[in-house]
N, C-alpha and C. Protein backbone atom coordinates (compact mmCIF):
# COMPACT_ATOMS: atom_id res chain seq x y z
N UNK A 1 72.00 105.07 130.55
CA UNK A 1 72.75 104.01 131.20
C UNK A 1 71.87 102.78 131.34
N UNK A 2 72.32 101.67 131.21
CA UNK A 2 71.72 100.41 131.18
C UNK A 2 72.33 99.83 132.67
N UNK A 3 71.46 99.10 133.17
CA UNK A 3 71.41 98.34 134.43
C UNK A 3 71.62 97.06 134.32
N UNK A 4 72.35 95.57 134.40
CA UNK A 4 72.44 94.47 133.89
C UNK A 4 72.53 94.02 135.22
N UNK A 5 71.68 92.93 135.31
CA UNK A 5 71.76 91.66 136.59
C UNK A 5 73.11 90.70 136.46
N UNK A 6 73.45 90.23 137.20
CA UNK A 6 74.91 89.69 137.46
C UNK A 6 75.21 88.70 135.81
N UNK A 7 73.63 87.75 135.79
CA UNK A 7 74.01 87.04 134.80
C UNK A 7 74.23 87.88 133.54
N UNK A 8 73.89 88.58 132.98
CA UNK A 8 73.76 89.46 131.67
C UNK A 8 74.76 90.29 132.15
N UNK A 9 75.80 90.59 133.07
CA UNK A 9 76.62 91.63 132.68
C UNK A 9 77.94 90.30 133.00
N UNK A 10 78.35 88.94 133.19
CA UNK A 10 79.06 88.53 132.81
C UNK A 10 78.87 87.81 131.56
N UNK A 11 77.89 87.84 130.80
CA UNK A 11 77.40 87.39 129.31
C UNK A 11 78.21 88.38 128.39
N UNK A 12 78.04 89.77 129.28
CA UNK A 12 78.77 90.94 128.24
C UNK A 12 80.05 90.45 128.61
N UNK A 13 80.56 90.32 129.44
CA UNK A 13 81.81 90.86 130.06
C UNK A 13 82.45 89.47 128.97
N UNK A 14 82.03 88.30 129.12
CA UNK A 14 82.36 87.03 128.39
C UNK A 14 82.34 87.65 126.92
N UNK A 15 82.05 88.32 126.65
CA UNK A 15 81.69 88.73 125.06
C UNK A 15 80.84 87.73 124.28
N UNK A 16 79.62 87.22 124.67
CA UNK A 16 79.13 85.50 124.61
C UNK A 16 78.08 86.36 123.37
N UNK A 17 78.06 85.85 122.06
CA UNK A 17 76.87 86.40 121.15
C UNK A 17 75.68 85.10 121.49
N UNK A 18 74.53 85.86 121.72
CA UNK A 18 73.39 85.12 121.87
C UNK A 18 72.58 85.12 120.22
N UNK A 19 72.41 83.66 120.18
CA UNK A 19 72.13 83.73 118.68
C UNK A 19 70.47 82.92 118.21
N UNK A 20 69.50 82.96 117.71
CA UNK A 20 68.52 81.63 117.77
C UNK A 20 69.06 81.46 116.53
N UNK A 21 69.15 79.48 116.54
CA UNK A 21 69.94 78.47 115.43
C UNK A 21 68.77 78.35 114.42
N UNK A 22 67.41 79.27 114.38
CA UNK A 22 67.54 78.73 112.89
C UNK A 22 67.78 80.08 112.22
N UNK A 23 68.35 80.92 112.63
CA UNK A 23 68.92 81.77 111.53
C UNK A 23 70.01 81.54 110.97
N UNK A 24 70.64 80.67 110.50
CA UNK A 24 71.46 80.83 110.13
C UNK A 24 71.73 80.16 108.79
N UNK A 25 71.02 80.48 107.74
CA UNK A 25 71.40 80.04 106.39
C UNK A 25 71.92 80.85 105.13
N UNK A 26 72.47 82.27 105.45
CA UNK A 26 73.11 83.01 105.13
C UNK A 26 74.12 82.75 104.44
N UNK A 27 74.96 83.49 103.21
CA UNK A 27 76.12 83.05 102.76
C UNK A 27 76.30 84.61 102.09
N UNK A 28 75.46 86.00 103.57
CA UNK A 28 75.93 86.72 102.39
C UNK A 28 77.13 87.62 102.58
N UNK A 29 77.87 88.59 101.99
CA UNK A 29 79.21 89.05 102.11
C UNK A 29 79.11 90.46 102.33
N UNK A 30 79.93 90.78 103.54
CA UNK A 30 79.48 92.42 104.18
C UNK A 30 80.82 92.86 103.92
N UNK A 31 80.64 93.74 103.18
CA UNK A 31 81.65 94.59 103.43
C UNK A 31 83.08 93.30 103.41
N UNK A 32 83.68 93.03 102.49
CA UNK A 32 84.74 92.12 102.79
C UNK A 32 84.76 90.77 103.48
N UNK A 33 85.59 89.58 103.23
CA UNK A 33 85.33 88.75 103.72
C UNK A 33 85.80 88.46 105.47
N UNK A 34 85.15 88.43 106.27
CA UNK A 34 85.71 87.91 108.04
C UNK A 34 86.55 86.82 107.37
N UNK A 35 87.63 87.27 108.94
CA UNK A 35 88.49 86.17 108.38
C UNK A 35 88.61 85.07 110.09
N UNK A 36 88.40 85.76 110.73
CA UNK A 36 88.24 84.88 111.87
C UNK A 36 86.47 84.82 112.83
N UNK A 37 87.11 83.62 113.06
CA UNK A 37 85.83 83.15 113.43
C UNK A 37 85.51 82.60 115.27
N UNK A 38 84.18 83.02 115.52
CA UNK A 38 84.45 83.59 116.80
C UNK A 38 83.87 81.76 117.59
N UNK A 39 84.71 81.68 118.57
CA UNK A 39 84.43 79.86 119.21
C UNK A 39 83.24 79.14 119.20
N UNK A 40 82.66 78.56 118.62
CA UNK A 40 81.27 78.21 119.03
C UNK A 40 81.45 77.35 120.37
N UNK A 41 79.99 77.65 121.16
CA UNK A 41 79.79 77.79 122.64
C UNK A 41 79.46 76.37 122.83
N UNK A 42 79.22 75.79 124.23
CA UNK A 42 78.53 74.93 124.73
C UNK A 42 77.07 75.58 125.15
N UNK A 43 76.00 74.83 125.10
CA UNK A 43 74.54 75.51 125.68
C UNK A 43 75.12 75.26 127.14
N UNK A 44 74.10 76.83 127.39
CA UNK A 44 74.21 77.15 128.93
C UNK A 44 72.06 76.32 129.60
N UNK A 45 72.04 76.59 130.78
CA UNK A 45 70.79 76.26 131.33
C UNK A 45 69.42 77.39 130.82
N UNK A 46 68.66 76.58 131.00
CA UNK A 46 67.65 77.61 130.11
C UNK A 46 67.53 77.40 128.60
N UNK A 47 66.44 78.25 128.20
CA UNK A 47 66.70 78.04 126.63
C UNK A 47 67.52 79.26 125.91
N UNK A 48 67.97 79.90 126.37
CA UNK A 48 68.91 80.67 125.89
C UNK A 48 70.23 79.78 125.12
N UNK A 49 70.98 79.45 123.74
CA UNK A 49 71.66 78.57 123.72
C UNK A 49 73.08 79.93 123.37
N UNK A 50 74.20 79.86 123.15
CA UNK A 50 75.10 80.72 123.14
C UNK A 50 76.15 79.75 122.56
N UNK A 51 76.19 80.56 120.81
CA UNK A 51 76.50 79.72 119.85
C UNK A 51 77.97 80.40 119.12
N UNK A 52 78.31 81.35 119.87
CA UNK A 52 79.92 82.06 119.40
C UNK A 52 79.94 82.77 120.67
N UNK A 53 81.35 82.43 121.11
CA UNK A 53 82.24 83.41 122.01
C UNK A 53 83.66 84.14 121.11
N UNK A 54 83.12 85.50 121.40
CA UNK A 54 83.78 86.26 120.84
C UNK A 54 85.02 86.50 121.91
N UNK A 55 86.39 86.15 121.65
CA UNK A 55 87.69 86.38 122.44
C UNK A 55 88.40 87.58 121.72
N UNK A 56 88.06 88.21 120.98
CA UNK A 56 89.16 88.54 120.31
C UNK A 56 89.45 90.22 120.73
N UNK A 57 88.60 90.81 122.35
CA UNK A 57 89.17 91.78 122.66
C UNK A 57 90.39 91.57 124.10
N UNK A 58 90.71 91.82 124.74
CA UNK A 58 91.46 91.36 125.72
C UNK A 58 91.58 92.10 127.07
N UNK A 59 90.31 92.84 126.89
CA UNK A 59 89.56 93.56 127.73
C UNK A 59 88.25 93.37 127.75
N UNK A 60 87.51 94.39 129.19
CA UNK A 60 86.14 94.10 129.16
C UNK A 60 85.24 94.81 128.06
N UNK A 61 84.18 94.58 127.81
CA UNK A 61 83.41 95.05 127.13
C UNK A 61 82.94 96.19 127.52
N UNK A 62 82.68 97.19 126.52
CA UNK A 62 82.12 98.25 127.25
C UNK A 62 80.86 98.75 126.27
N UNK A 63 80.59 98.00 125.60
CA UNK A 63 79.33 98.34 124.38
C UNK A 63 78.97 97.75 123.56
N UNK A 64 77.65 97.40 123.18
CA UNK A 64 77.42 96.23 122.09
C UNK A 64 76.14 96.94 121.49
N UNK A 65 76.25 97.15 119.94
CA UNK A 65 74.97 97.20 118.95
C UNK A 65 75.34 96.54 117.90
N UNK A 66 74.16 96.16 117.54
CA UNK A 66 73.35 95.74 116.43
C UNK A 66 72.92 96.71 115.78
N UNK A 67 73.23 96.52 114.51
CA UNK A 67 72.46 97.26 113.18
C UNK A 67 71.44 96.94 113.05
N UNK A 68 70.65 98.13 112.39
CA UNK A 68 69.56 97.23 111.73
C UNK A 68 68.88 96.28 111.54
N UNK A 69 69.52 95.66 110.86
CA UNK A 69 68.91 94.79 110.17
C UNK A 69 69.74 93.24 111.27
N UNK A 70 70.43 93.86 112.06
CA UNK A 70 70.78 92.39 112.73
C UNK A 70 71.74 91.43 111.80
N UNK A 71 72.14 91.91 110.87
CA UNK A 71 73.84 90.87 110.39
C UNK A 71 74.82 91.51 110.87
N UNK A 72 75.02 92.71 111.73
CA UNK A 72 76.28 93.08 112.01
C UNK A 72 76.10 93.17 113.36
N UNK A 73 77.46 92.79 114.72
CA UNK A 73 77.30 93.35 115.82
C UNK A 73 78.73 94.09 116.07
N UNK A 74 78.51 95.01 116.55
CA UNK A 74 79.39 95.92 116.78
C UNK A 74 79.81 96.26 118.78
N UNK A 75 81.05 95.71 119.03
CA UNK A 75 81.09 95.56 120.39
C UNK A 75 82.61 96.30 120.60
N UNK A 76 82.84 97.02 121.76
CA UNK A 76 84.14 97.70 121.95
C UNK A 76 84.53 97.60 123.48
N UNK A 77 85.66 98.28 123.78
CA UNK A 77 86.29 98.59 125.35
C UNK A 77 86.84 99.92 125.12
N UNK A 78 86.37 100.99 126.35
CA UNK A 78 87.52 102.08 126.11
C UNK A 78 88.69 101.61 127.02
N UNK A 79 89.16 100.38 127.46
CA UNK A 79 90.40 100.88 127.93
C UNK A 79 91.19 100.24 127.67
N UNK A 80 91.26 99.90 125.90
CA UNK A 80 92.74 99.89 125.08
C UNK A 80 92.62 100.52 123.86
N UNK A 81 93.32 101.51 123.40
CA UNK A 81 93.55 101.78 122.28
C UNK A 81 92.40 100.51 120.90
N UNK A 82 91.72 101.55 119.92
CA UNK A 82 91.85 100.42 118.69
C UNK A 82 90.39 99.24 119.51
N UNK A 83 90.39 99.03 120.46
CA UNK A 83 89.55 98.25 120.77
C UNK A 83 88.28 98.15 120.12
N UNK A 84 87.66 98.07 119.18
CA UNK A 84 86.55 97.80 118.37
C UNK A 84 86.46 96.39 117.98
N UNK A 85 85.41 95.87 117.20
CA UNK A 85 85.47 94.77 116.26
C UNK A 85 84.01 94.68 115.93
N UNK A 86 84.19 94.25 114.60
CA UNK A 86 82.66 94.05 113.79
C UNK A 86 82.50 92.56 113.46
N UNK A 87 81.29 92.14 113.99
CA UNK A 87 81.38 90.57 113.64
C UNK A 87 80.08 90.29 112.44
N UNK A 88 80.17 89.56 111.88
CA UNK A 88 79.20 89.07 111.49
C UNK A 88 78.13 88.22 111.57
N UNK A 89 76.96 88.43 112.57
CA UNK A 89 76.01 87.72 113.25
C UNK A 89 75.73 86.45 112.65
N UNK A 90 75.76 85.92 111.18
CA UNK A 90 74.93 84.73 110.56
C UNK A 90 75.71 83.39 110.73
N UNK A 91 77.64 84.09 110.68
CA UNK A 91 78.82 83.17 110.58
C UNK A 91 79.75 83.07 111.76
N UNK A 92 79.32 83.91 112.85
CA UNK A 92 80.10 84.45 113.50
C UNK A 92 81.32 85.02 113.59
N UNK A 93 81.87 85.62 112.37
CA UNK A 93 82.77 85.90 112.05
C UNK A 93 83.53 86.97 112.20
N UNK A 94 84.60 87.60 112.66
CA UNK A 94 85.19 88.74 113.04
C UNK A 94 86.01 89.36 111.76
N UNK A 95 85.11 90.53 111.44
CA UNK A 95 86.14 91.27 110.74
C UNK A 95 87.73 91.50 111.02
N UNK A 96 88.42 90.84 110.63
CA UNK A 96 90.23 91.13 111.14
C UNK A 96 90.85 92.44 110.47
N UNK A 97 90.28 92.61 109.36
CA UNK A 97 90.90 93.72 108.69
C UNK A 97 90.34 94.88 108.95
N UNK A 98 89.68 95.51 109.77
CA UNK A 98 88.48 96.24 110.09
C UNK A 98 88.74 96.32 111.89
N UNK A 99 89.03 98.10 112.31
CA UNK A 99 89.08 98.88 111.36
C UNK A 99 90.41 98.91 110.59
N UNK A 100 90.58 99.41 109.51
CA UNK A 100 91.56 100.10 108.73
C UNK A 100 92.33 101.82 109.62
N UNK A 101 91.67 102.08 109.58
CA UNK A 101 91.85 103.33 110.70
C UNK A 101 92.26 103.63 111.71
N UNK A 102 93.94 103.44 112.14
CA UNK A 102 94.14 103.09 113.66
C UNK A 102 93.95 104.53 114.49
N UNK A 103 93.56 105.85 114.16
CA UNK A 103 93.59 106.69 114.74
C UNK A 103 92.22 106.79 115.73
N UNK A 104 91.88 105.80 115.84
CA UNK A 104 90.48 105.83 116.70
C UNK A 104 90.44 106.07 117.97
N UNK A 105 91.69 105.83 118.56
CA UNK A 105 91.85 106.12 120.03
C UNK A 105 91.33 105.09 120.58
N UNK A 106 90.83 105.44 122.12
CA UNK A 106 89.97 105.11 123.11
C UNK A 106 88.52 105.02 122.77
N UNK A 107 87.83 103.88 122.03
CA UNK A 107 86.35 104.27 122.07
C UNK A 107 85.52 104.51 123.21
N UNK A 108 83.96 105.45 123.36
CA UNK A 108 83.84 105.68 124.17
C UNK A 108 82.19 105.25 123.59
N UNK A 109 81.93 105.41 122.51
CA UNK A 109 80.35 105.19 121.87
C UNK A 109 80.93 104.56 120.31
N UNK A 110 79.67 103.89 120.01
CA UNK A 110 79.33 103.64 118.77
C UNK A 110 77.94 103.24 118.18
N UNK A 111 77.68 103.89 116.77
CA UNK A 111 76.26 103.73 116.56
C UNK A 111 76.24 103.14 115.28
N UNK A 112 75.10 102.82 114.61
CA UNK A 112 74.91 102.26 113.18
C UNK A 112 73.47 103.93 113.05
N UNK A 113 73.97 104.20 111.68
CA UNK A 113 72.73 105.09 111.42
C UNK A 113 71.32 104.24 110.88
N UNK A 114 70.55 104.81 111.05
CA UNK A 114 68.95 104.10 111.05
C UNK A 114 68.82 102.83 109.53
N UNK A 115 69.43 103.31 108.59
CA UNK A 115 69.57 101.91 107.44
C UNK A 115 70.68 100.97 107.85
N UNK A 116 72.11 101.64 108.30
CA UNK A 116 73.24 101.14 108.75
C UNK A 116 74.15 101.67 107.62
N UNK A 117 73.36 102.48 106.67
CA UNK A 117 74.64 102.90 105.80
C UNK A 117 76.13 103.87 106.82
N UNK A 118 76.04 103.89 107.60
CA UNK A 118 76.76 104.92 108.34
C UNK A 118 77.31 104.12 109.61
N UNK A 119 78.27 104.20 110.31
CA UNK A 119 78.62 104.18 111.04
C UNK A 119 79.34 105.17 111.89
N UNK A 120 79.23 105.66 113.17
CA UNK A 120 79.52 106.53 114.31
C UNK A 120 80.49 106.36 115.37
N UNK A 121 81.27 106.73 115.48
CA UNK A 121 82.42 106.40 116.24
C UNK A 121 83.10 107.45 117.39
N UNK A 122 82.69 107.47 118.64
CA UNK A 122 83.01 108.78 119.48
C UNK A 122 84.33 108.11 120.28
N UNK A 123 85.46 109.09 120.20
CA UNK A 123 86.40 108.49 121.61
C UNK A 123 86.78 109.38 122.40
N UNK A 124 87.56 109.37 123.21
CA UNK A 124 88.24 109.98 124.52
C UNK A 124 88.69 111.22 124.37
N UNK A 125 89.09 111.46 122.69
CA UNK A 125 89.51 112.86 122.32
C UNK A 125 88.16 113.67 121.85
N UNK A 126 87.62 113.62 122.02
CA UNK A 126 86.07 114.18 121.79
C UNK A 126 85.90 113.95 120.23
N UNK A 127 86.08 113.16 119.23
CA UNK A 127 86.24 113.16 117.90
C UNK A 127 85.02 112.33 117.98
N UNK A 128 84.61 112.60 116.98
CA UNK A 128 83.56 111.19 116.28
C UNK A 128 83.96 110.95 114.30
N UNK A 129 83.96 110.06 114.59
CA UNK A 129 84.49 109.32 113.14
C UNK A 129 83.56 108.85 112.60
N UNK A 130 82.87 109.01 111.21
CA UNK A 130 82.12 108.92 110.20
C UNK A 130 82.17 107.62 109.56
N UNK A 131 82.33 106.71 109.65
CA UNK A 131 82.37 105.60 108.55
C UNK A 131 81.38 105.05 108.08
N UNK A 132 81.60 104.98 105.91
CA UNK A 132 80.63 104.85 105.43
C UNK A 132 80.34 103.66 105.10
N UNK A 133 79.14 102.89 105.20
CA UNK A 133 79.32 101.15 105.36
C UNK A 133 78.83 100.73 104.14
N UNK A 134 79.34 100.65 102.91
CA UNK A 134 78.88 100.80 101.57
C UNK A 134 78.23 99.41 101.05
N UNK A 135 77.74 98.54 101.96
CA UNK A 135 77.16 97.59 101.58
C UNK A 135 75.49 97.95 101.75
N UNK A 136 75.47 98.86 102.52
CA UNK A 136 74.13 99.42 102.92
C UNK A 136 73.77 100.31 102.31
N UNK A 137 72.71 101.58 102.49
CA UNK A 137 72.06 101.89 101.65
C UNK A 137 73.02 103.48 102.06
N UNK A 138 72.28 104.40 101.86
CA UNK A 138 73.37 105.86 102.45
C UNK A 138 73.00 106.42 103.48
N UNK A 139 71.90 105.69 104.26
CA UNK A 139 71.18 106.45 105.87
C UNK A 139 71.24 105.03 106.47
């Protein structure tokens, strides 16, 4: 279990991706093209700057990883059905077509395996779902 101070657990709750601006000269293609794209932010105080707000669950957050290698973030809620989404860290971009799979239920966990070829998916029915992320390597 993770512990978050007021500011960092309404950062989650905002779904706010924290990003540093000079990464971003990327043009490369994961797994299909995102088709929506997540708000870019106003800077907050501090040097922290917060450069996409992700809206596109309609609930709170209940989990956020990063792959690997840091081009994918992976954030969910268990308390709606389907609630997942995969963005793409460089463009901010939200996979819309993704998942394909509406039998996912209630998520409850999700992981990237150690390359990110894999993805892990646990929900409410005790299932975990396998998905293979074929832009990556096979671990």
């Amino acid at each position: 279990h993770y512990k978050f101070d007021g500011e960092s657990r309404n950062k989650i709750a905002n779904q706010t991706l924290l990003m540093d601006d000079n990464n971003n000269n990327g043009d490369e293609d994961v797994a299909g093209a995102p088709t929506t794209t997540g708000t870019p932010s106003t800077g907050t105080s501090g040097n922290e700057q917060p450069i996409y707000t992700m809206d596109n669950l309609v609930t709170c957050v209940h989990g956020v990883q990063f792959n690997h290698d840091g081009q994918l973030l992976l954030y969910w809620s268990k308390a709606k059905k389907q609630a997942i989404r995969l963005v793409h860290v460089q463009t901010g971009k939200v996979y819309s077509n993704w998942p394909k799979d509406r039998g996912l239920n209630f998520v409850h966990k999700a992981t990237f395996s150690p390359n990110s070829g894999y993805l892990a998916i646990g929900n409410d029915l005790g299932y975990v779902k396998l998905i293979r992320l074929h832009f990556y390597g096979a671990l």
